[in-house]
PDB file of N, CA and C in Angstrom:
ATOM      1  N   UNK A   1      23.065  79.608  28.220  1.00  0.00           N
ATOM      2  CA  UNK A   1      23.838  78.404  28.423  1.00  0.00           C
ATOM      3  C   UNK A   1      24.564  78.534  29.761  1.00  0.00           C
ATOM      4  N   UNK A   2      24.636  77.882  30.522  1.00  0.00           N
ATOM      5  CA  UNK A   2      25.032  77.593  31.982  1.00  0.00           C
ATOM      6  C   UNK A   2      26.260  77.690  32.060  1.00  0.00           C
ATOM      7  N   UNK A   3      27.271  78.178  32.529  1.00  0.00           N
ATOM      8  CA  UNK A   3      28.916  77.816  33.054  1.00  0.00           C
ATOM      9  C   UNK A   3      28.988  76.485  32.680  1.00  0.00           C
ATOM     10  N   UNK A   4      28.584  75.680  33.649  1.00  0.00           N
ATOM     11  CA  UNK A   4      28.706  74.084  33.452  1.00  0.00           C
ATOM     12  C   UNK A   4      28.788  73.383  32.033  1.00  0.00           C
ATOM     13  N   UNK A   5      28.017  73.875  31.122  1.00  0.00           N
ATOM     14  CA  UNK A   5      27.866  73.374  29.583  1.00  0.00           C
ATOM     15  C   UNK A   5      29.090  74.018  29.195  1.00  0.00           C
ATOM     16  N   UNK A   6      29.242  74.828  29.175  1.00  0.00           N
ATOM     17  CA  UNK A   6      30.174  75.833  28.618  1.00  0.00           C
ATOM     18  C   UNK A   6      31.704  75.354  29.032  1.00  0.00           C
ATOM     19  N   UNK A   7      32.015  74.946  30.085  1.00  0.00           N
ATOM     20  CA  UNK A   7      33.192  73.999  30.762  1.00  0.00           C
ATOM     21  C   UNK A   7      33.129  72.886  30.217  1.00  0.00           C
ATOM     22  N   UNK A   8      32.158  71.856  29.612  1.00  0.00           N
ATOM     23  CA  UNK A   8      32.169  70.853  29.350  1.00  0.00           C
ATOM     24  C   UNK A   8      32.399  71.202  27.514  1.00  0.00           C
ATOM     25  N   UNK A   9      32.042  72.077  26.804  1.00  0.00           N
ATOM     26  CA  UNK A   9      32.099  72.165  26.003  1.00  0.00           C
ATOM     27  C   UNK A   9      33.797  72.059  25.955  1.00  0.00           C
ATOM     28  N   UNK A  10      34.281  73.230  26.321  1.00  0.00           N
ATOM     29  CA  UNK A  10      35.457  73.777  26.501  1.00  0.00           C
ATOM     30  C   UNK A  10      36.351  72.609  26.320  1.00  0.00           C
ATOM     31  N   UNK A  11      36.313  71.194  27.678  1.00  0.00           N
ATOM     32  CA  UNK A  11      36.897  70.283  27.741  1.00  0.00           C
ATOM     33  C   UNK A  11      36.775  69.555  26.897  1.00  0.00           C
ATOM     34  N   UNK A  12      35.395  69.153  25.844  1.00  0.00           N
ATOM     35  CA  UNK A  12      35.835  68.130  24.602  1.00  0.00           C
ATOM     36  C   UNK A  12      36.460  68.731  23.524  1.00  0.00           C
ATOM     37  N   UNK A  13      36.120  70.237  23.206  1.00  0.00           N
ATOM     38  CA  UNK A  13      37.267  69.883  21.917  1.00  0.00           C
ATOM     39  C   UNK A  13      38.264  70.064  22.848  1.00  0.00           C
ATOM     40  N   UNK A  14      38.999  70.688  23.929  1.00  0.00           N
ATOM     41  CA  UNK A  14      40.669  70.477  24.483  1.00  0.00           C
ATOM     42  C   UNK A  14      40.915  69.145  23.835  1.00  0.00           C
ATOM     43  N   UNK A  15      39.916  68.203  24.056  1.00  0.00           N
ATOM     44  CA  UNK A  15      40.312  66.789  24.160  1.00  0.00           C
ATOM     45  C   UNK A  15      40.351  66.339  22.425  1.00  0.00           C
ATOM     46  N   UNK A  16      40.344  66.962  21.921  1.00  0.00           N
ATOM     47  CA  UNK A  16      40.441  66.482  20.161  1.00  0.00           C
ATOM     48  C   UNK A  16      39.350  66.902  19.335  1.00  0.00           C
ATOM     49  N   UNK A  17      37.484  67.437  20.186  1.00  0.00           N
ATOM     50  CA  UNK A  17      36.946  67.092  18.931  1.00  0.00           C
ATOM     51  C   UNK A  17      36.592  68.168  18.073  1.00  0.00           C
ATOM     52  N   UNK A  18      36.306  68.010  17.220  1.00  0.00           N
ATOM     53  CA  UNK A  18      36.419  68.865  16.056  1.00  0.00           C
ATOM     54  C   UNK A  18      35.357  69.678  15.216  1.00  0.00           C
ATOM     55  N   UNK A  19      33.958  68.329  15.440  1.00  0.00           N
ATOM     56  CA  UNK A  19      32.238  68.835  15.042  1.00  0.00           C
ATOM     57  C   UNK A  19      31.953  69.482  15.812  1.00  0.00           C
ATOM     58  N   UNK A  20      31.068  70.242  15.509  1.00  0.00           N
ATOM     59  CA  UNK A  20      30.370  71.201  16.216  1.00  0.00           C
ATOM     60  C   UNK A  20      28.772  70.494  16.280  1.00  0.00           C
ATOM     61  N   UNK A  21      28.420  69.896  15.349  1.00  0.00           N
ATOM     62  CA  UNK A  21      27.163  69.279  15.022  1.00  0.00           C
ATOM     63  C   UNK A  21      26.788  67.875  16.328  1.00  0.00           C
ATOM     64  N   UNK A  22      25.931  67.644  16.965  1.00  0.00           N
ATOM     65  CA  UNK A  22      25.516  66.849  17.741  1.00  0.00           C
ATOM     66  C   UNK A  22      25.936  65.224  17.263  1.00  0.00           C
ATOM     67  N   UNK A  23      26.341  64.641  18.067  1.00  0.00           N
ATOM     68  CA  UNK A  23      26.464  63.471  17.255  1.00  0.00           C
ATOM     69  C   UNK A  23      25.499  62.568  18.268  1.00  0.00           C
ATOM     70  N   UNK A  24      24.993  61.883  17.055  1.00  0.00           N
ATOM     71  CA  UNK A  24      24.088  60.672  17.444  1.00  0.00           C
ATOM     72  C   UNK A  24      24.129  59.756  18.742  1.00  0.00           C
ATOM     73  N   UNK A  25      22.256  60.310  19.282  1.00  0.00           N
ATOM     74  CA  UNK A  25      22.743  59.417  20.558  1.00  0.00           C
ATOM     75  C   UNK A  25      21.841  58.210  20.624  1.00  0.00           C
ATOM     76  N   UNK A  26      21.838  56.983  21.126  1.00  0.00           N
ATOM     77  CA  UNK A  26      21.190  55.413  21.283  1.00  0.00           C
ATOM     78  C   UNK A  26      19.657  56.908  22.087  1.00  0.00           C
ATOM     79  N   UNK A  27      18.253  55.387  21.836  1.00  0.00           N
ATOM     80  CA  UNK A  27      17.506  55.499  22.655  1.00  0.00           C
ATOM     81  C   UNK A  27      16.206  56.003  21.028  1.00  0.00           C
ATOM     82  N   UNK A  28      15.134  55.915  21.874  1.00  0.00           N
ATOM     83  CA  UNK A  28      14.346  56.661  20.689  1.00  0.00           C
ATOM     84  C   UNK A  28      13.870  57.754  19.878  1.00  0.00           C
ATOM     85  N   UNK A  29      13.746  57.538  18.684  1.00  0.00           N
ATOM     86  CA  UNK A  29      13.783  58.925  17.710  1.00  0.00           C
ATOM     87  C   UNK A  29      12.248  59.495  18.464  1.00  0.00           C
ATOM     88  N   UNK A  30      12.216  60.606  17.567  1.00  0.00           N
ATOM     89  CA  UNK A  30      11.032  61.626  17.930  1.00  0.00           C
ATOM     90  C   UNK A  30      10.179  61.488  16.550  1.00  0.00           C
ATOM     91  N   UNK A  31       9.316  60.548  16.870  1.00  0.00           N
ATOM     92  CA  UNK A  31       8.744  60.200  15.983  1.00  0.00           C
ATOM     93  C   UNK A  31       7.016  60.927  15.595  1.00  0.00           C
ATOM     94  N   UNK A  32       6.604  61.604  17.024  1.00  0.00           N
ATOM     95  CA  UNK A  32       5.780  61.710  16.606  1.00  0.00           C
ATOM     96  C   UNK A  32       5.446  63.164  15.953  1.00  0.00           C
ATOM     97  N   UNK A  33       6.685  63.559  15.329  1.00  0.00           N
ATOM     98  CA  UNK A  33       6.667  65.274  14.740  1.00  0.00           C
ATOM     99  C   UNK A  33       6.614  65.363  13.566  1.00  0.00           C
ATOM    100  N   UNK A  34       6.754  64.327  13.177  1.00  0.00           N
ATOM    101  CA  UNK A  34       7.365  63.921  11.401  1.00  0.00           C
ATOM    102  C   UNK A  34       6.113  64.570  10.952  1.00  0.00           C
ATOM    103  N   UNK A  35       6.808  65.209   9.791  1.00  0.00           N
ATOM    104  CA  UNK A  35       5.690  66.067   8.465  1.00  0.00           C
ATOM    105  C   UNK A  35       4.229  65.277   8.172  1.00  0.00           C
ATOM    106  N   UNK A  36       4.486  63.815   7.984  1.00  0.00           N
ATOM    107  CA  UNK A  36       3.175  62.642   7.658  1.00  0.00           C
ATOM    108  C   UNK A  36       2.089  62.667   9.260  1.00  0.00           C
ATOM    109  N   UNK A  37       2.572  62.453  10.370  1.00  0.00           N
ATOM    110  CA  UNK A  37       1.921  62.769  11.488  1.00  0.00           C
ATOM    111  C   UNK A  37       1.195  64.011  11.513  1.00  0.00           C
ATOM    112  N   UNK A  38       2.150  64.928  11.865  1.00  0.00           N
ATOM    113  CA  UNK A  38       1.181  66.568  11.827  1.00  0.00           C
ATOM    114  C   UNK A  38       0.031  66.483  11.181  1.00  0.00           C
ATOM    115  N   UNK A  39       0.456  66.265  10.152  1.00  0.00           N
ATOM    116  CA  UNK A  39      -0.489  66.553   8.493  1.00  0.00           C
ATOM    117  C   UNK A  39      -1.766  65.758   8.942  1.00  0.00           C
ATOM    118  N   UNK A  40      -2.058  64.543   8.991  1.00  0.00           N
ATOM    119  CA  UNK A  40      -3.061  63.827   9.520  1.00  0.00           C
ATOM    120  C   UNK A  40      -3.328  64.146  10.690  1.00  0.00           C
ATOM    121  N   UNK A  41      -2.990  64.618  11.858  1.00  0.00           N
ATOM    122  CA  UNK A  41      -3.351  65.381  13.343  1.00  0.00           C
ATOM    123  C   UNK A  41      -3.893  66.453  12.740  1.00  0.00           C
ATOM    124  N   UNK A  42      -3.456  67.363  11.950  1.00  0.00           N
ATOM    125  CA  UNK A  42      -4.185  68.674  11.645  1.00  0.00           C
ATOM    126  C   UNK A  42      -5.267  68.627  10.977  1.00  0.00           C
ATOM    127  N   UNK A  43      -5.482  67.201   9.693  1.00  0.00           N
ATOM    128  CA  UNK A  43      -6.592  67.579   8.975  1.00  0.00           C
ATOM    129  C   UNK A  43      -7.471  66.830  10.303  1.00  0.00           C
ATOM    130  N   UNK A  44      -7.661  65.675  11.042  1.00  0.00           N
ATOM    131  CA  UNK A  44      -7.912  65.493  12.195  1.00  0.00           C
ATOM    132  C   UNK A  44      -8.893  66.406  12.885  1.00  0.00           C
ATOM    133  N   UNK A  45      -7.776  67.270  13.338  1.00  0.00           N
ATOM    134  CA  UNK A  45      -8.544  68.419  14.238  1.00  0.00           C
ATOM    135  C   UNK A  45      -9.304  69.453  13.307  1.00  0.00           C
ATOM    136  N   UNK A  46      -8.732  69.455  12.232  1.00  0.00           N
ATOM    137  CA  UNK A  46      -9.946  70.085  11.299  1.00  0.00           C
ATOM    138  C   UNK A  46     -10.840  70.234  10.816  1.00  0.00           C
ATOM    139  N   UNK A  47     -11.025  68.316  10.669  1.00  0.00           N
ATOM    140  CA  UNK A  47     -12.708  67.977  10.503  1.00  0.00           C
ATOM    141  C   UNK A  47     -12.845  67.568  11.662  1.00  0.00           C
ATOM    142  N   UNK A  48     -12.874  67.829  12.982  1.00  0.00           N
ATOM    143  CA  UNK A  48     -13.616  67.388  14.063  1.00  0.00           C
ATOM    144  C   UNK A  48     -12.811  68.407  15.302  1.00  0.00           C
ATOM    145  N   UNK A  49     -13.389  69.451  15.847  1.00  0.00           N
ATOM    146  CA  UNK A  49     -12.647  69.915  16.770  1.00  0.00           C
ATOM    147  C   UNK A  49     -12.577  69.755  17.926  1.00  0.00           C
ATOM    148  N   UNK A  50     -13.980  69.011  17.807  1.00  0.00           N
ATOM    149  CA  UNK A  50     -13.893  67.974  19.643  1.00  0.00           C
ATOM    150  C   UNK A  50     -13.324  66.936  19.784  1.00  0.00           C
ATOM    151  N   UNK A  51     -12.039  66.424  18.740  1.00  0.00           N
ATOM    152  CA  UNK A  51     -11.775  65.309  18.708  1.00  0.00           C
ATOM    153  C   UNK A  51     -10.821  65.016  20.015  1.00  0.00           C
ATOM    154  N   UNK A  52     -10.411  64.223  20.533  1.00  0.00           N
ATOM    155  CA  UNK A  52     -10.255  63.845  21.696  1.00  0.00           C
ATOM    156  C   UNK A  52      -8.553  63.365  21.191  1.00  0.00           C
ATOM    157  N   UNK A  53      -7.658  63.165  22.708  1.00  0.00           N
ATOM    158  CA  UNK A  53      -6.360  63.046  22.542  1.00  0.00           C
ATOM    159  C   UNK A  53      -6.756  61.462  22.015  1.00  0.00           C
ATOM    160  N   UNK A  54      -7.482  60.762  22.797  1.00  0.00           N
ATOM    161  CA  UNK A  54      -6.921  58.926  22.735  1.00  0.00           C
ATOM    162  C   UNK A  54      -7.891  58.643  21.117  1.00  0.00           C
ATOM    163  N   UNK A  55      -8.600  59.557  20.623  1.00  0.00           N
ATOM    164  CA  UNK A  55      -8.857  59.201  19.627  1.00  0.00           C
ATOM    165  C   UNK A  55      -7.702  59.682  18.406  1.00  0.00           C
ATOM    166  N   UNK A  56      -7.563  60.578  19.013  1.00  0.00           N
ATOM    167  CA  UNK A  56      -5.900  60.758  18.021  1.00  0.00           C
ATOM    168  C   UNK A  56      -4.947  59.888  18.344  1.00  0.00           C
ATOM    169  N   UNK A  57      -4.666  59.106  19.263  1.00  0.00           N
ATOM    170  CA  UNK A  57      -3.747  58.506  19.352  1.00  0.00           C
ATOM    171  C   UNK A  57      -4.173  56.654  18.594  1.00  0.00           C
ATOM    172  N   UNK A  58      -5.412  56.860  18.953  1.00  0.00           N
ATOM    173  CA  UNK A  58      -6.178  55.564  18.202  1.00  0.00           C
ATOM    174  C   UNK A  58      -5.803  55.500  16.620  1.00  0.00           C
ATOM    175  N   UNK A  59      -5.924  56.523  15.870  1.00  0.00           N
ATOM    176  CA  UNK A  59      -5.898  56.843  14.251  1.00  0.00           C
ATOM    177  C   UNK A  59      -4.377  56.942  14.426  1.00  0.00           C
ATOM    178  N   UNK A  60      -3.491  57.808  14.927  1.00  0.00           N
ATOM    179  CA  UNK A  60      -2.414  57.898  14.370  1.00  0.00           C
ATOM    180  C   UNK A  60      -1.186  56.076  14.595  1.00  0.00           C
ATOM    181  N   UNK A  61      -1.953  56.045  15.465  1.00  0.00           N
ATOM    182  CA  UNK A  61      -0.932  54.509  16.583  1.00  0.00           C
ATOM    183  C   UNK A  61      -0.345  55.101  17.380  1.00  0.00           C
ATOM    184  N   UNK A  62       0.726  54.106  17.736  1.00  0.00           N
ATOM    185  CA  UNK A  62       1.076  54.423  19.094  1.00  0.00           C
ATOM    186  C   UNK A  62       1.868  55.296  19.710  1.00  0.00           C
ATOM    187  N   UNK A  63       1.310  56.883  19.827  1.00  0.00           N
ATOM    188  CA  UNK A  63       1.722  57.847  20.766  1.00  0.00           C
ATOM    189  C   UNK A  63       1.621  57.935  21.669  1.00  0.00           C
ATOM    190  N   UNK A  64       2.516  58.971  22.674  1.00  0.00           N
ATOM    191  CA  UNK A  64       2.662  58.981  24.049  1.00  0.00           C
ATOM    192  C   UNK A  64       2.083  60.404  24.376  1.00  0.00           C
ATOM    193  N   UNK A  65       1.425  60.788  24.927  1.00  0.00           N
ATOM    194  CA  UNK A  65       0.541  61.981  25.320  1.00  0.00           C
ATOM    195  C   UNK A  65       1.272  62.821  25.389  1.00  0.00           C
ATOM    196  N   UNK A  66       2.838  62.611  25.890  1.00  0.00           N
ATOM    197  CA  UNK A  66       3.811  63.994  25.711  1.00  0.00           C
ATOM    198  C   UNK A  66       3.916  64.712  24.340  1.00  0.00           C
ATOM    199  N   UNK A  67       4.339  63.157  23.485  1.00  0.00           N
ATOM    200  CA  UNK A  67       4.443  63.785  21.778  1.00  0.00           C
ATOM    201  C   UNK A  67       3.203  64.371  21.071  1.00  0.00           C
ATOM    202  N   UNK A  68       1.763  64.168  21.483  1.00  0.00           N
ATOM    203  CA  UNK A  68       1.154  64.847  21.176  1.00  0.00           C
ATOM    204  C   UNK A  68       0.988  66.148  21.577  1.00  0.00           C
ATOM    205  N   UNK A  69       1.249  66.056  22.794  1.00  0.00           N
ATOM    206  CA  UNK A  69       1.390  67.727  23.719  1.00  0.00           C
ATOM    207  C   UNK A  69       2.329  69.117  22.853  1.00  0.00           C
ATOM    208  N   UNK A  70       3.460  67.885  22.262  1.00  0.00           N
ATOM    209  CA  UNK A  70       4.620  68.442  21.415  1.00  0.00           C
ATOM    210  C   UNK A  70       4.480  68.658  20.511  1.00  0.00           C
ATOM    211  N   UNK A  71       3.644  68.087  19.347  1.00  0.00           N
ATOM    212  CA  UNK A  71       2.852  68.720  18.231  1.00  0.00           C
ATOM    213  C   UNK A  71       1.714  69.485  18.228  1.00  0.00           C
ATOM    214  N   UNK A  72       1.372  69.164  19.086  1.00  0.00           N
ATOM    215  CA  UNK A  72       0.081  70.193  19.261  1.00  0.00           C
ATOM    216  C   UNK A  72       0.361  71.892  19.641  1.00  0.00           C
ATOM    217  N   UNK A  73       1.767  71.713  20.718  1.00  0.00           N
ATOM    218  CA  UNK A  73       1.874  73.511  20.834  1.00  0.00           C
ATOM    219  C   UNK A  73       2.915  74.015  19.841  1.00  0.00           C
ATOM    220  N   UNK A  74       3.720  72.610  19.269  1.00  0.00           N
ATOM    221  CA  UNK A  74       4.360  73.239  18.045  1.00  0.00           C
ATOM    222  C   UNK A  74       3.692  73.695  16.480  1.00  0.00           C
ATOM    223  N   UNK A  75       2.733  73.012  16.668  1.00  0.00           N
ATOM    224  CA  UNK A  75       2.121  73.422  15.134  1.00  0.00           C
ATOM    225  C   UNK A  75       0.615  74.120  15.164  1.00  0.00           C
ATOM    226  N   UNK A  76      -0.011  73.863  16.283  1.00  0.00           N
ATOM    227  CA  UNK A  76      -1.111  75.015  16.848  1.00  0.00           C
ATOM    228  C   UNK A  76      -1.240  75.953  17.217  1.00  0.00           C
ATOM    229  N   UNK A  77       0.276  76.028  17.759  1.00  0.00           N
ATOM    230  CA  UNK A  77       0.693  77.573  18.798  1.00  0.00           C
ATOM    231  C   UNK A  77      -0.147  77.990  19.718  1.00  0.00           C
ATOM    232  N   UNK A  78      -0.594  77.016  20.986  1.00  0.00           N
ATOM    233  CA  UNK A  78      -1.184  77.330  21.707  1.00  0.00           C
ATOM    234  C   UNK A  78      -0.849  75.808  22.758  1.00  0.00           C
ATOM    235  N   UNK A  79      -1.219  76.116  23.981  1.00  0.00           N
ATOM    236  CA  UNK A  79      -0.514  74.962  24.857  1.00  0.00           C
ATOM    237  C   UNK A  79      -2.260  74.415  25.640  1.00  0.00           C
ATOM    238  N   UNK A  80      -3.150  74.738  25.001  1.00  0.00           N
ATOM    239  CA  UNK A  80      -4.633  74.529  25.568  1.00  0.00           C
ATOM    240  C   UNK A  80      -4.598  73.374  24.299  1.00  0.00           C
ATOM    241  N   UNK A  81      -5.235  72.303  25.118  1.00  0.00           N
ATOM    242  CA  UNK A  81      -6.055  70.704  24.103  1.00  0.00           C
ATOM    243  C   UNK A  81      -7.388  71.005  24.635  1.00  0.00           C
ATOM    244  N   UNK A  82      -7.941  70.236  23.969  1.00  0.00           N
ATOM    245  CA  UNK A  82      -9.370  70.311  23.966  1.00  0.00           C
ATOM    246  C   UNK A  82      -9.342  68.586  24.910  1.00  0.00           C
ATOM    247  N   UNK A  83     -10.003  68.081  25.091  1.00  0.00           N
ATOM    248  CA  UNK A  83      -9.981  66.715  25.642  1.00  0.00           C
ATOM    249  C   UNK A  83     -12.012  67.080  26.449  1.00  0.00           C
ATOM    250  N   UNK A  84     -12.279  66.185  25.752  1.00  0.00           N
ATOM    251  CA  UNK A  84     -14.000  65.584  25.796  1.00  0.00           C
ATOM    252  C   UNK A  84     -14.642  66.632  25.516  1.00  0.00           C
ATOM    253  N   UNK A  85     -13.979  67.440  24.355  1.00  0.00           N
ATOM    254  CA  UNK A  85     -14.956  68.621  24.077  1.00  0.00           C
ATOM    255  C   UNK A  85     -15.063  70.021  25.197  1.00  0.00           C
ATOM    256  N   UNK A  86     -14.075  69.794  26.240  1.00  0.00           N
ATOM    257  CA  UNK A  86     -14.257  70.887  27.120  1.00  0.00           C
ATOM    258  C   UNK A  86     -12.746  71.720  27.205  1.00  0.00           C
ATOM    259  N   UNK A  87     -12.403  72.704  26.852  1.00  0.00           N
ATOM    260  CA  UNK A  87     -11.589  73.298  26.350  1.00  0.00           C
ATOM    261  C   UNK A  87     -10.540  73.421  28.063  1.00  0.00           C
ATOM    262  N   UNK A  88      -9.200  73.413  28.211  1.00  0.00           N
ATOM    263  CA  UNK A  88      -8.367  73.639  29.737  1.00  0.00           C
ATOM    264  C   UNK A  88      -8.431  74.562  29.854  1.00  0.00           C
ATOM    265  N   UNK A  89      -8.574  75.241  30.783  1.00  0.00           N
ATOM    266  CA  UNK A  89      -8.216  76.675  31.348  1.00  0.00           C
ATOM    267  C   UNK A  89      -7.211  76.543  32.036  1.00  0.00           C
TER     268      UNK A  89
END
């Protein structure tokens, strides 16, 4: 954690607050991690291992290539996609 965070921390509770827990911020949830997603991405890539990002994004709706990037090295454990059947190096 940086000085800077650590000063800013410092200064909100000075200033009263009291949670320690993040409080809720505007803008959009992270939707595409949810337990029901994975689960269908994994059986997905399970029956088909050449399956392609935009065809996953076709079946699941509308994801953004980051959030798949984000489930994919969180629940694959590996940061390589496959995309047209030809594996990244």
């Amino acid at each position: 954690m940086s000085k800077q965070m650590v000063r800013r921390w410092c200064r909100t509770f000075s200033d009263g607050r009291q949670q320690v827990e993040d409080i809720p911020r505007a803008g959009r949830t992270r939707t595409a991690t949810t337990d029901a997603n994975v689960g269908k991405m994994d059986d997905m890539i399970r029956a088909n291992r050449r399956i392609t990002i935009d065809e996953i994004a076709k079946e699941l709706g509308k994801l953004y290539m980051s959030e798949l990037k984000i489930s994919s090295t969180t629940f694959f454990d590996t940061e390589k996609c496959q995309h047209d059947g030809c594996p990244d190096n």
